[in-house]
Protein backbone atom coordinates (compact mmCIF):
# COMPACT_ATOMS: atom_id res chain seq x y z
CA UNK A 1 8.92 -31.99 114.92
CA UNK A 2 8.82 -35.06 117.81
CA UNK A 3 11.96 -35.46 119.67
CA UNK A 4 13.47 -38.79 120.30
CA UNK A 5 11.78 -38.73 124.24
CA UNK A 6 8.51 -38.48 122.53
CA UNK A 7 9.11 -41.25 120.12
CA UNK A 8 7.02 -44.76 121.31
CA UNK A 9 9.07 -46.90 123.25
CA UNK A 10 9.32 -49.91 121.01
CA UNK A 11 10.53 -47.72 118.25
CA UNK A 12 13.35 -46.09 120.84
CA UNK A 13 14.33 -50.05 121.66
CA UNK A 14 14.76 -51.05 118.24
CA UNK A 15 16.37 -47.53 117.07
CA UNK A 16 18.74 -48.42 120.25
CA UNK A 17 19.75 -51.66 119.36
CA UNK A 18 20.76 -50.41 115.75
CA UNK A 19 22.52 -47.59 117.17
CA UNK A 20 24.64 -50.40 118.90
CA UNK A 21 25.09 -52.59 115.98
CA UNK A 22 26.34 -49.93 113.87
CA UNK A 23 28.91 -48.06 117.05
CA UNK A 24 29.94 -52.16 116.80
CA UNK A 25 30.38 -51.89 112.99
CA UNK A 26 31.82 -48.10 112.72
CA UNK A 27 34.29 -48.94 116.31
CA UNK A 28 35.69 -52.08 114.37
CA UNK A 29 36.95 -50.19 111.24
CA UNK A 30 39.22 -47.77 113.28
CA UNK A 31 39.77 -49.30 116.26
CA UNK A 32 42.62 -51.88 114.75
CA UNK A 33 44.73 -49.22 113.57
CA UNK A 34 45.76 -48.52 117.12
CA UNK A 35 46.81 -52.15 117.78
CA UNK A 36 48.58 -52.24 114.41
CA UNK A 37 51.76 -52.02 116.23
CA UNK A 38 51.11 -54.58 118.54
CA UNK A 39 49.24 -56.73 115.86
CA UNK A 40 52.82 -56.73 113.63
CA UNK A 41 54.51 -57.43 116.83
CA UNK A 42 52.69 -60.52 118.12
CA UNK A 43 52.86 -62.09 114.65
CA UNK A 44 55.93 -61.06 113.39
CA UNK A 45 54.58 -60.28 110.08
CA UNK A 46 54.13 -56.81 108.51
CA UNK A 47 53.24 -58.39 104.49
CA UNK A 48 50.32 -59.01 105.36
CA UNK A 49 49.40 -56.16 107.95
CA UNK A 50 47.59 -53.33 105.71
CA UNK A 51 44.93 -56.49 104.73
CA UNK A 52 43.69 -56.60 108.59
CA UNK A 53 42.29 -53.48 107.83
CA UNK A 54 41.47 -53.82 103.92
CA UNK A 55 39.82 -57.05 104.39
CA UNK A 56 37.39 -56.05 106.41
CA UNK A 57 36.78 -52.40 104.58
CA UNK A 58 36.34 -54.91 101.04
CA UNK A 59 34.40 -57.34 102.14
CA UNK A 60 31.98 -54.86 104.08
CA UNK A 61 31.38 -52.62 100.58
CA UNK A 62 30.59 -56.13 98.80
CA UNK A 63 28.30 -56.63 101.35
CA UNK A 64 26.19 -53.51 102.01
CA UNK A 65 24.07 -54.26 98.42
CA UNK A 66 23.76 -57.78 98.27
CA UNK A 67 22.67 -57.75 102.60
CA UNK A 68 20.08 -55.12 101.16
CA UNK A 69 18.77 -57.63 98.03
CA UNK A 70 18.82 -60.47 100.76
CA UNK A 71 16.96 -58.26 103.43
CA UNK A 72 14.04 -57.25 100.86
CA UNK A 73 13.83 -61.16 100.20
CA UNK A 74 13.76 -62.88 103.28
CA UNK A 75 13.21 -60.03 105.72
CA UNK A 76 14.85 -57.66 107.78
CA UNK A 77 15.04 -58.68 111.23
CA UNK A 78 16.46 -61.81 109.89
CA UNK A 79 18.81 -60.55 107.93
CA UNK A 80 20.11 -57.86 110.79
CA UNK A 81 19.99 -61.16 113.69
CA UNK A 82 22.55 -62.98 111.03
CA UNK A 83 25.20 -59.98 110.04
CA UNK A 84 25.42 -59.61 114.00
CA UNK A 85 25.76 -63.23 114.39
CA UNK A 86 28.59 -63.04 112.14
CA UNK A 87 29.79 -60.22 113.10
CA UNK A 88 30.54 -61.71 116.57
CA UNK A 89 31.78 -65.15 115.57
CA UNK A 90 34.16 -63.37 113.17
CA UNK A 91 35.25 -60.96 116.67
CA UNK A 92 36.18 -64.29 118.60
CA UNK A 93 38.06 -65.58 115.53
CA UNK A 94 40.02 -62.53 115.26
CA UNK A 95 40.95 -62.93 119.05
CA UNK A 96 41.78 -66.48 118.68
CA UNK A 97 44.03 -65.97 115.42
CA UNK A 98 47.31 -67.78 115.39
CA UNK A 99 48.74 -66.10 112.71
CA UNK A 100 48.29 -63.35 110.29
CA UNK A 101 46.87 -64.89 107.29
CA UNK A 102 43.63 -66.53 109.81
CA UNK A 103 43.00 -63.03 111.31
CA UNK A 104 42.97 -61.61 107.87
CA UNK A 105 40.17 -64.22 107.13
CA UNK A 106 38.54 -63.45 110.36
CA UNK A 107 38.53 -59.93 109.35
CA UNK A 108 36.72 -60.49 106.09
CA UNK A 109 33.97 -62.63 107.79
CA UNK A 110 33.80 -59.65 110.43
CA UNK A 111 32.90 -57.38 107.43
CA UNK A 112 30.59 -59.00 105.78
CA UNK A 113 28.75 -59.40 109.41
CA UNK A 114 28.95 -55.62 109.44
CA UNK A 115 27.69 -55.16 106.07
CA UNK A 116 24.51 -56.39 107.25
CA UNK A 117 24.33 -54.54 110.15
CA UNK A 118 25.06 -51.10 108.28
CA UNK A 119 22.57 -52.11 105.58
CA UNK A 120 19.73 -53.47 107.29
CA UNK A 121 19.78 -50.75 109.49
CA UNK A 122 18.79 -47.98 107.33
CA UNK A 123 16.37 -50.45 105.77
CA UNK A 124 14.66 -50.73 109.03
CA UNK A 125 15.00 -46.87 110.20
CA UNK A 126 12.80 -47.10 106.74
CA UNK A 127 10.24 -49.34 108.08
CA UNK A 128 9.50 -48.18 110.97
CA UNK A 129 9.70 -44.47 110.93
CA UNK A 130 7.39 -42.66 109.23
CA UNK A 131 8.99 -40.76 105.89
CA UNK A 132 8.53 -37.59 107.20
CA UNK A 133 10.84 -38.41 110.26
CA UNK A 134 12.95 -40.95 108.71
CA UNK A 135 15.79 -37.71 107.86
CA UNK A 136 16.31 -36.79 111.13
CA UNK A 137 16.81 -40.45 112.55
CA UNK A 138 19.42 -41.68 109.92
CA UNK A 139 21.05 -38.24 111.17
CA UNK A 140 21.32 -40.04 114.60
CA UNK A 141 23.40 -42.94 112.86
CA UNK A 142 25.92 -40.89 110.58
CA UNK A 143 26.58 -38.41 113.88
């Protein structure tokens, strides 16, 4: 069995830049639960609060199988370039939100840019690792 060291350097790149996207992803589904206080205190609104998180948690698991469909259509890299692109547009709408109900929006659009990048990066791992490997380097993204 390789180790990563001995793995070719464009396939360590790419494999890094996944690794990223998905920290991004995985970071962004737990990380607003520690400003939830702060979140209900700048708006002044608690109705609406437990949909920051569930908005983004929905919209990702709706978006996981059709990103998937879409990345077997029109290609991967694509597909992976877009969810990011979304991902961070959605990120700087969710810092600019004036009130609750547009950083619940925000929060769906930041899930379905992380559906992409959750999807399409096992679908890659897939292409470019051989199958005999591929085990041991989705292990690196569920650890």
């Amino acid at each position: 069995m390789t180790s990563l060291n001995q793995t070719p350097p464009a396939i360590r790149s790419i494999l890094f830049a996944l690794m990223m996207a998905v920290l991004l992803s995985a970071l962004d589904q737990t990380i607003v639960a520690v400003s939830m206080p702060a979140i209900s205190a700048q708006f002044r609104d608690i109705d609406l609060l437990a949909w920051v998180i569930s908005a983004y948690m929905v919209s990702l698991t709706v978006a996981v199988p059709i990103y998937g469909k879409l990345g077997d259509l029109y290609g991967r890299r694509k597909l992976m370039l877009f969810g990011l692109g979304i991902f961070t547009l959605a990120s700087l709408f969710c810092g600019l939100a004036q009130s609750m109900e547009q950083l619940v929006l925000a929060r769906v659009l930041q899930g379905i840019g992380a559906g992409g990048m959750v999807s399409v990066s096992q679908a890659i791992i897939a292409d470019i690792v051989p199958p005999r490997e591929r085990g041991r380097y989705q292990r690196y993204f569920s650890t």
